[in-house]
N, C-alpha and C. Protein backbone atom coordinates (compact mmCIF):
# COMPACT_ATOMS: atom_id res chain seq x y z
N UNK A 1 -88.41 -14.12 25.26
CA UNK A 1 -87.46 -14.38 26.34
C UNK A 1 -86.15 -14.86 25.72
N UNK A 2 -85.20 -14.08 26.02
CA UNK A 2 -83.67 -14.58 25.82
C UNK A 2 -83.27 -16.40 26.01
N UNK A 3 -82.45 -16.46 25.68
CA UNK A 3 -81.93 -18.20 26.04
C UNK A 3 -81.50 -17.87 27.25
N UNK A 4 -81.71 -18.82 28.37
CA UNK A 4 -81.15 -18.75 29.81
C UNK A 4 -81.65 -17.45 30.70
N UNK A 5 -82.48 -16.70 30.22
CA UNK A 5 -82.71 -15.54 31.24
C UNK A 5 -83.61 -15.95 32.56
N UNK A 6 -84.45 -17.44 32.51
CA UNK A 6 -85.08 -17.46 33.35
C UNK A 6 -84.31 -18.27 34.28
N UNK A 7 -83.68 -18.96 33.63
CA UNK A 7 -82.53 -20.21 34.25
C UNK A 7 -81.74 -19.34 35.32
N UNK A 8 -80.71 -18.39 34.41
CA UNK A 8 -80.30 -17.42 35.03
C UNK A 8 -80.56 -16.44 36.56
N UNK A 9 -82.13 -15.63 35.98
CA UNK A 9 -82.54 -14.89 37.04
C UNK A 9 -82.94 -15.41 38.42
N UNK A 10 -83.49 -17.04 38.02
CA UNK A 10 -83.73 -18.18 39.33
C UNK A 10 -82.57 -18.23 39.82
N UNK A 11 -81.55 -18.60 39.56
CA UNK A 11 -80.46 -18.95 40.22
C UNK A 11 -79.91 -17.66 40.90
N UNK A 12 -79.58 -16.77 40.18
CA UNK A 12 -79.38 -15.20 41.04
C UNK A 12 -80.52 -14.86 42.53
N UNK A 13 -81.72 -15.39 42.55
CA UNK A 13 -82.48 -15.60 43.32
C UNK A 13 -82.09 -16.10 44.50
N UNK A 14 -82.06 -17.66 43.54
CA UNK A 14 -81.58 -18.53 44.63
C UNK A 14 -80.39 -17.97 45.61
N UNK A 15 -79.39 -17.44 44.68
CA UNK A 15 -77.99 -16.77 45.27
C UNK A 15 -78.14 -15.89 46.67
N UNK A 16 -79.53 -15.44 46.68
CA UNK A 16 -80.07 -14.27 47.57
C UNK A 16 -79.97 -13.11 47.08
N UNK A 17 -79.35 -12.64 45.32
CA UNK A 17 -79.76 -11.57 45.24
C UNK A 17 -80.99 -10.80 45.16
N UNK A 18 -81.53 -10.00 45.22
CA UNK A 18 -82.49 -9.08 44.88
C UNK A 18 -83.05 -8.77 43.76
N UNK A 19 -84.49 -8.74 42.98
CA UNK A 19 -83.58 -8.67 41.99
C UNK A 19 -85.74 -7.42 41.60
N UNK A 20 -85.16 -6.68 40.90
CA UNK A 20 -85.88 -5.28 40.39
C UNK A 20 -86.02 -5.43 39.01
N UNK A 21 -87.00 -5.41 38.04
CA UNK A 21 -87.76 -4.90 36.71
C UNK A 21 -88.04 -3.79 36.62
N UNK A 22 -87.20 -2.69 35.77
CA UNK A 22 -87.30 -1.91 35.66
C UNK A 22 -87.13 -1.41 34.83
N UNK A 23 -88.57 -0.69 34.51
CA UNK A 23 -88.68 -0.39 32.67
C UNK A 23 -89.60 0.97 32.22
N UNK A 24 -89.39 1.52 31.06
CA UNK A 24 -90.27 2.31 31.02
C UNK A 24 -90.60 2.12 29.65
N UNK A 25 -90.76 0.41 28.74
CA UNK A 25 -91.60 -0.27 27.78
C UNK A 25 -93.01 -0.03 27.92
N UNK A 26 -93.57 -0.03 26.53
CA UNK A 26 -94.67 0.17 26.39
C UNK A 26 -95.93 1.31 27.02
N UNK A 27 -94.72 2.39 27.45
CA UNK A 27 -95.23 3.37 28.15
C UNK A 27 -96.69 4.32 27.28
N UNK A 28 -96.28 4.59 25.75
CA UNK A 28 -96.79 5.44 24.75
C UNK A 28 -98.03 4.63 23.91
N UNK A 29 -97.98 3.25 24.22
CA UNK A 29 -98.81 2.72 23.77
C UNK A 29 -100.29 2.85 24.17
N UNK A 30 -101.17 3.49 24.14
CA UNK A 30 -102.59 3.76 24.14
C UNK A 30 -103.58 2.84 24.54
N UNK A 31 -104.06 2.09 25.86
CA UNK A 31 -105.03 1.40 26.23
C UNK A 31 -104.03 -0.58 26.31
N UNK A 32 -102.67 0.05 26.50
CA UNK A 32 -102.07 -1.10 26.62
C UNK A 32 -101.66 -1.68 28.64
N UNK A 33 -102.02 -2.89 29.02
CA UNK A 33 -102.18 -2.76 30.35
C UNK A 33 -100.81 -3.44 30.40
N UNK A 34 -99.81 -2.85 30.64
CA UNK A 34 -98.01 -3.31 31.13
C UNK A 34 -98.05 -4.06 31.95
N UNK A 35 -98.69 -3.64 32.75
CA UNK A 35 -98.28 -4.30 34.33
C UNK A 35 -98.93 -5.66 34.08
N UNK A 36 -99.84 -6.08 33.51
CA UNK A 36 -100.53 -7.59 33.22
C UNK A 36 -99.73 -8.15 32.38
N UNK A 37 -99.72 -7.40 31.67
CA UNK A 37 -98.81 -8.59 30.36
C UNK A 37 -97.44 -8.77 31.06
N UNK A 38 -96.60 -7.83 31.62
CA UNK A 38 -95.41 -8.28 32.19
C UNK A 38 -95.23 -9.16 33.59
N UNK A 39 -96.38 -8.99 34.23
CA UNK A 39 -96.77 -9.96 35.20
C UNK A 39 -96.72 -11.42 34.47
N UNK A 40 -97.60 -11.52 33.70
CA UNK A 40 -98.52 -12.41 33.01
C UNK A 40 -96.28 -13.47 32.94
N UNK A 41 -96.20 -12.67 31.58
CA UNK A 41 -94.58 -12.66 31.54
C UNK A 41 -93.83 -13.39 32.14
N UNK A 42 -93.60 -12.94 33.09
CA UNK A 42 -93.13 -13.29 34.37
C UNK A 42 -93.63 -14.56 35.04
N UNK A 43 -94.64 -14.91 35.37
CA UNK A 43 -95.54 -16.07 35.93
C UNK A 43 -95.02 -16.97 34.99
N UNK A 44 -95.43 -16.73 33.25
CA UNK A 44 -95.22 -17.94 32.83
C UNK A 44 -93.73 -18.80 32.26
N UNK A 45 -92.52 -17.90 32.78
CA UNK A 45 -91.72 -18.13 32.65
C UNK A 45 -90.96 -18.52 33.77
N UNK A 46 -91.99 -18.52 35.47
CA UNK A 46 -91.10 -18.64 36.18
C UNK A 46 -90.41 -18.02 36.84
N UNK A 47 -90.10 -16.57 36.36
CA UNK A 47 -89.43 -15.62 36.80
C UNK A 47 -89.51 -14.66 38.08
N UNK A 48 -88.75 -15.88 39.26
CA UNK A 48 -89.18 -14.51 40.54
C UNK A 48 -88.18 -12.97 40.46
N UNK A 49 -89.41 -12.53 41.00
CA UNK A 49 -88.62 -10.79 41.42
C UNK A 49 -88.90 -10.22 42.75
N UNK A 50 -88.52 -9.08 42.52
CA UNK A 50 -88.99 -8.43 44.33
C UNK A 50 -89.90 -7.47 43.82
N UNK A 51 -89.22 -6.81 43.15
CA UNK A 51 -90.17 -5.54 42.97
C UNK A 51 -90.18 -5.50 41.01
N UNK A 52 -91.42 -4.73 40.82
CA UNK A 52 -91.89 -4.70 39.30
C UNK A 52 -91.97 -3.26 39.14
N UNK A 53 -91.34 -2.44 38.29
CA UNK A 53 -91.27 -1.29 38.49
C UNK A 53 -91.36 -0.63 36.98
N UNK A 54 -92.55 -0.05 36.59
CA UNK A 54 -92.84 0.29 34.95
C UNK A 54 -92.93 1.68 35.03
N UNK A 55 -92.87 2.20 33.80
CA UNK A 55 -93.17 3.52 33.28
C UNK A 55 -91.80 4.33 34.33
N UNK A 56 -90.74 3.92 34.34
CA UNK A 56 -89.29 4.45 34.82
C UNK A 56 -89.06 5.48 33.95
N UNK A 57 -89.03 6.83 34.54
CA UNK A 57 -88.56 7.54 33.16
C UNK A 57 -87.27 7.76 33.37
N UNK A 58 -86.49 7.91 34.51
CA UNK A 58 -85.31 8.70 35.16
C UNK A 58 -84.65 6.84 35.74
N UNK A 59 -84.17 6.75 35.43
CA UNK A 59 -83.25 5.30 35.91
C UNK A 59 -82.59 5.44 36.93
N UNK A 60 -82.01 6.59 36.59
CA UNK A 60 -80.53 7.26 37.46
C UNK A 60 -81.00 7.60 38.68
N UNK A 61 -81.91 8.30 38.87
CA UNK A 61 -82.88 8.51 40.03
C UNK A 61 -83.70 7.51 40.72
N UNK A 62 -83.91 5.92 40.11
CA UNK A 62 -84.61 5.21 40.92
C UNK A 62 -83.78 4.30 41.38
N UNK A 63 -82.40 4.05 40.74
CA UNK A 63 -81.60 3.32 40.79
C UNK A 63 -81.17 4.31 42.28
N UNK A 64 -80.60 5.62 42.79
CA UNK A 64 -80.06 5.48 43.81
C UNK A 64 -80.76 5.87 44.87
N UNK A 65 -82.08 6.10 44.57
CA UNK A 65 -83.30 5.96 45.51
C UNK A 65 -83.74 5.06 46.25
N UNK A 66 -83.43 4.05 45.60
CA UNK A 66 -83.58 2.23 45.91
C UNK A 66 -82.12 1.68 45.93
N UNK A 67 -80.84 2.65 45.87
CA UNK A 67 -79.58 1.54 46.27
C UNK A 67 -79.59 0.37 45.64
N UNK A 68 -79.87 0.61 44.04
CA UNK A 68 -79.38 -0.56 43.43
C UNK A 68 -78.13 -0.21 43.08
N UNK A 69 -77.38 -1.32 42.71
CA UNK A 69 -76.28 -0.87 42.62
C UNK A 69 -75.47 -1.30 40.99
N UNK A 70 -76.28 -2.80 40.84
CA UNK A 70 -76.27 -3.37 39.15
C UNK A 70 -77.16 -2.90 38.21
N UNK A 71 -77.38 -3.17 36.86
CA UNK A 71 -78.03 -2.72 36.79
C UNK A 71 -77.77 -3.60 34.96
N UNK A 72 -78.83 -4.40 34.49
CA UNK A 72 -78.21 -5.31 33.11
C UNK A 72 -79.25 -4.20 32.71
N UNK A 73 -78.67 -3.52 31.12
CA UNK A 73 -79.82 -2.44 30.54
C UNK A 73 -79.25 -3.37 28.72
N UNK A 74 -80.52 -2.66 27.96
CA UNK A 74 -80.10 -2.54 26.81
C UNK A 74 -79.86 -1.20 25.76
N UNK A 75 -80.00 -0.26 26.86
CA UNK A 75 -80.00 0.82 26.33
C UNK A 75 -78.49 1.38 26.68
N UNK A 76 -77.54 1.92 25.51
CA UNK A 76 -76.43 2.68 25.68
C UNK A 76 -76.54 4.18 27.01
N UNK A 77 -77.14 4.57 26.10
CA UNK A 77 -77.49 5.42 26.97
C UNK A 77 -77.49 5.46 28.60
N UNK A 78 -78.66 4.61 28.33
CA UNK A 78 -78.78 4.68 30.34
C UNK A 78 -77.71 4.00 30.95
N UNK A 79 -76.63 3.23 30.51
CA UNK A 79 -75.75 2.44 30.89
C UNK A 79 -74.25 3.17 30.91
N UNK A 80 -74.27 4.20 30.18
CA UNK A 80 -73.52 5.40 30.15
C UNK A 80 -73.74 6.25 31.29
N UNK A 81 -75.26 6.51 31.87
CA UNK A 81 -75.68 7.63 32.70
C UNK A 81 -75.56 6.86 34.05
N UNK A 82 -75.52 6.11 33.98
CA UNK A 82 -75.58 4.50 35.69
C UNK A 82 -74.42 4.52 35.98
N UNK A 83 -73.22 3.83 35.00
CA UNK A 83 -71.60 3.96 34.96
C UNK A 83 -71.16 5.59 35.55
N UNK A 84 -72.02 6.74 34.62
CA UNK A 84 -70.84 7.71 34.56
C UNK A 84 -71.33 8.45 36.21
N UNK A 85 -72.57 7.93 36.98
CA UNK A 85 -72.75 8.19 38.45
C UNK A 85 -72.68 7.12 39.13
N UNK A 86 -71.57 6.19 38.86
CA UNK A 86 -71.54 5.05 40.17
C UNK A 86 -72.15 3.99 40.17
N UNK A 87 -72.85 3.63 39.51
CA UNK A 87 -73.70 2.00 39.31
C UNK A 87 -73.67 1.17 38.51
N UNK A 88 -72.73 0.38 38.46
CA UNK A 88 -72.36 -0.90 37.86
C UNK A 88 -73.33 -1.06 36.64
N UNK A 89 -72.83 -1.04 35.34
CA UNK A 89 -74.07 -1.47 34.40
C UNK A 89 -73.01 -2.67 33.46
N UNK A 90 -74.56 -3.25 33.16
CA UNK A 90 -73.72 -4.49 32.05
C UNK A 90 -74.86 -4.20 30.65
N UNK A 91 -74.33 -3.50 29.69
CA UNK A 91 -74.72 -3.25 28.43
C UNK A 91 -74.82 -4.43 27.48
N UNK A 92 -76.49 -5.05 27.62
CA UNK A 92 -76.69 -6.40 26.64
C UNK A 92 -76.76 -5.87 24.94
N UNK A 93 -75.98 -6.46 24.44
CA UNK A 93 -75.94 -6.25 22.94
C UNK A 93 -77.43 -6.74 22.20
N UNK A 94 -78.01 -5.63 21.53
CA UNK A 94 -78.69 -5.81 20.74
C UNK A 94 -78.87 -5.20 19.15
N UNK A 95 -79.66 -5.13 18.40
CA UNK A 95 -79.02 -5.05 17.04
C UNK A 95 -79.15 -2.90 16.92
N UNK A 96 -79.63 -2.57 17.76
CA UNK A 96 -79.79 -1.04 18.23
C UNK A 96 -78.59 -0.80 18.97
N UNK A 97 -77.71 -1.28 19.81
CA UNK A 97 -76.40 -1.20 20.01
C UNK A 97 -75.47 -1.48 19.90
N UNK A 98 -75.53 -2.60 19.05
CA UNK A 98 -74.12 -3.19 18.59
C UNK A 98 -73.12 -2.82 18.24
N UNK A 99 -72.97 -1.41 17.06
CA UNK A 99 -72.00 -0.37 16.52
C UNK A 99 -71.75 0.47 17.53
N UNK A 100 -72.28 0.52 18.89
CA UNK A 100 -71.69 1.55 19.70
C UNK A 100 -70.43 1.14 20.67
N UNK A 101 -69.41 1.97 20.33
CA UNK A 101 -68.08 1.48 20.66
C UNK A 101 -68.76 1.76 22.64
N UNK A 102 -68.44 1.05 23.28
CA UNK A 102 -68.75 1.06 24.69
C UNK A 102 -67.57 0.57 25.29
N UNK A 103 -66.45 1.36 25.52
CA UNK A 103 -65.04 0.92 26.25
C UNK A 103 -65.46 1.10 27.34
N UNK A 104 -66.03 1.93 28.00
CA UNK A 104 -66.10 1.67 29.06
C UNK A 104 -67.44 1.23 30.09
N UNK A 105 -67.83 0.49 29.52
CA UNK A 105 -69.27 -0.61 30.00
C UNK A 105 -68.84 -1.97 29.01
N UNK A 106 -69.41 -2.85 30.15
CA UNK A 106 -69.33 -4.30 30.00
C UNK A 106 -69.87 -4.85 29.22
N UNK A 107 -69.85 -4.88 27.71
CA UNK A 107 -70.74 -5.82 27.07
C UNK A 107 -70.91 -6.73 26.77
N UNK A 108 -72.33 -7.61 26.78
CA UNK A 108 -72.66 -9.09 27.04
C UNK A 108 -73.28 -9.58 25.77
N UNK A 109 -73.15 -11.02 25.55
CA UNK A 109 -74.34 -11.28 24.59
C UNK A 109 -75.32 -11.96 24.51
N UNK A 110 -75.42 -12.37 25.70
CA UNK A 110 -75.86 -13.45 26.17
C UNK A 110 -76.21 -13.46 27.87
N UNK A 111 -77.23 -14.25 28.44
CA UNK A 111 -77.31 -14.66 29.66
C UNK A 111 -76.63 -14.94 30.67
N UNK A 112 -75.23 -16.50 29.93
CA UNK A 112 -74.46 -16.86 30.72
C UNK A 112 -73.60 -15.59 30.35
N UNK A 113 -72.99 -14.58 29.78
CA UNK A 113 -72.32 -13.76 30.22
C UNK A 113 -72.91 -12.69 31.49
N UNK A 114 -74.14 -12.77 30.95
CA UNK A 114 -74.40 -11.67 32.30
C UNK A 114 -73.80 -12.71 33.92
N UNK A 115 -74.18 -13.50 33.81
CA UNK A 115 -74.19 -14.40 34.83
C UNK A 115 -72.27 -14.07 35.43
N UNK A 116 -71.59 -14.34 34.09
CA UNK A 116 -70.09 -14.44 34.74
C UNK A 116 -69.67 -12.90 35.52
N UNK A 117 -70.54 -11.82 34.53
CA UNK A 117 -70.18 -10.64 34.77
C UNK A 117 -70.88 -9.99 36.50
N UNK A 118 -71.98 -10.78 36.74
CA UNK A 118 -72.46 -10.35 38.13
C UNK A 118 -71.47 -11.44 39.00
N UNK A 119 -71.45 -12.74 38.64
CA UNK A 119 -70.39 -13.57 39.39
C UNK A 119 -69.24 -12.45 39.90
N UNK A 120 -68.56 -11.79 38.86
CA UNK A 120 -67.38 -10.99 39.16
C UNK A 120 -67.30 -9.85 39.63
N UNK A 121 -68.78 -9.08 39.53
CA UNK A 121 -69.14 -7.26 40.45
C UNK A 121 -69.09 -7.69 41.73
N UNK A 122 -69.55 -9.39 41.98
CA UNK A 122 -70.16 -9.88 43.56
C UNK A 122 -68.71 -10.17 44.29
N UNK A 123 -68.04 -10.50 43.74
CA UNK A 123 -66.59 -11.20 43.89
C UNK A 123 -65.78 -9.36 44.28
N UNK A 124 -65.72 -8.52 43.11
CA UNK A 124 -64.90 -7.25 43.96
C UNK A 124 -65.74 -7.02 44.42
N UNK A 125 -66.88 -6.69 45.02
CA UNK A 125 -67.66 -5.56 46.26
C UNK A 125 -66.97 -6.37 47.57
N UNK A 126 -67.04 -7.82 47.18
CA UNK A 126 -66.40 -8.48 48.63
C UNK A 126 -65.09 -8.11 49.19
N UNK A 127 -64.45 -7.94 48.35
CA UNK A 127 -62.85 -7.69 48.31
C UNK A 127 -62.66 -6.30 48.85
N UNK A 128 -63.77 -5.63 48.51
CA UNK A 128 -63.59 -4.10 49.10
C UNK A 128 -63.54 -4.01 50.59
């Protein structure tokens, strides 16, 4: 678990957002049970959600199936494919994306940045 992600995701809670797990980790792994261990995960960190959503292969497709509209990834990629059809992404730096120049996605390094960066998507949707 990141520094502040549980601190974080409670308080976004609290905020009344919504908030979706959505992953397609540990998909290839052979007699591995996801949904327990990320439950498990989850419980012992505290971490409420609404919905738990594994083995995602298509993002882009569940994301506007379900009208999400944020979307914190660590993958370039999918944060490229969310952005370049309309859905807010915040690209968390990790040592697999760090060299990727990303001008145009938000990159974070941390928790409290995600935090300032949804503070500010929540702030313009209002304004709209």
């Amino acid at each position: 678990m990141l520094p502040n992600a549980d601190k974080t995701i409670r308080k976004l809670k609290e905020e009344g957002d919504t908030i979706h797990f959505v992953t397609a980790r540990l998909m290839n792994i052979k007699d591995c049970n996801t949904e327990e261990i990320t439950k498990k995960s989850l419980k012992d960190f505290g971490i409420p959600y609404d919905s738990l959503n594994l083995h995602v292969n298509d993002k882009l497709k569940f994301f506007k199936e379900n009208k999400i509209d944020l979307c914190i990834e660590d993958s370039y990629e999918t944060c490229r494919e969310l952005t370049d059809n309309g859905i807010k992404s915040i690209l968390m730096t990790t040592k697999m994306n760090a060299d990727i120049d990303a001008k145009e996605i938000v990159r974070v390094n941390n928790w409290n940045e995600i935090y300032e960066e949804i503070k500010n998507f929540k702030k313009q949707r209002r304004q709209k």
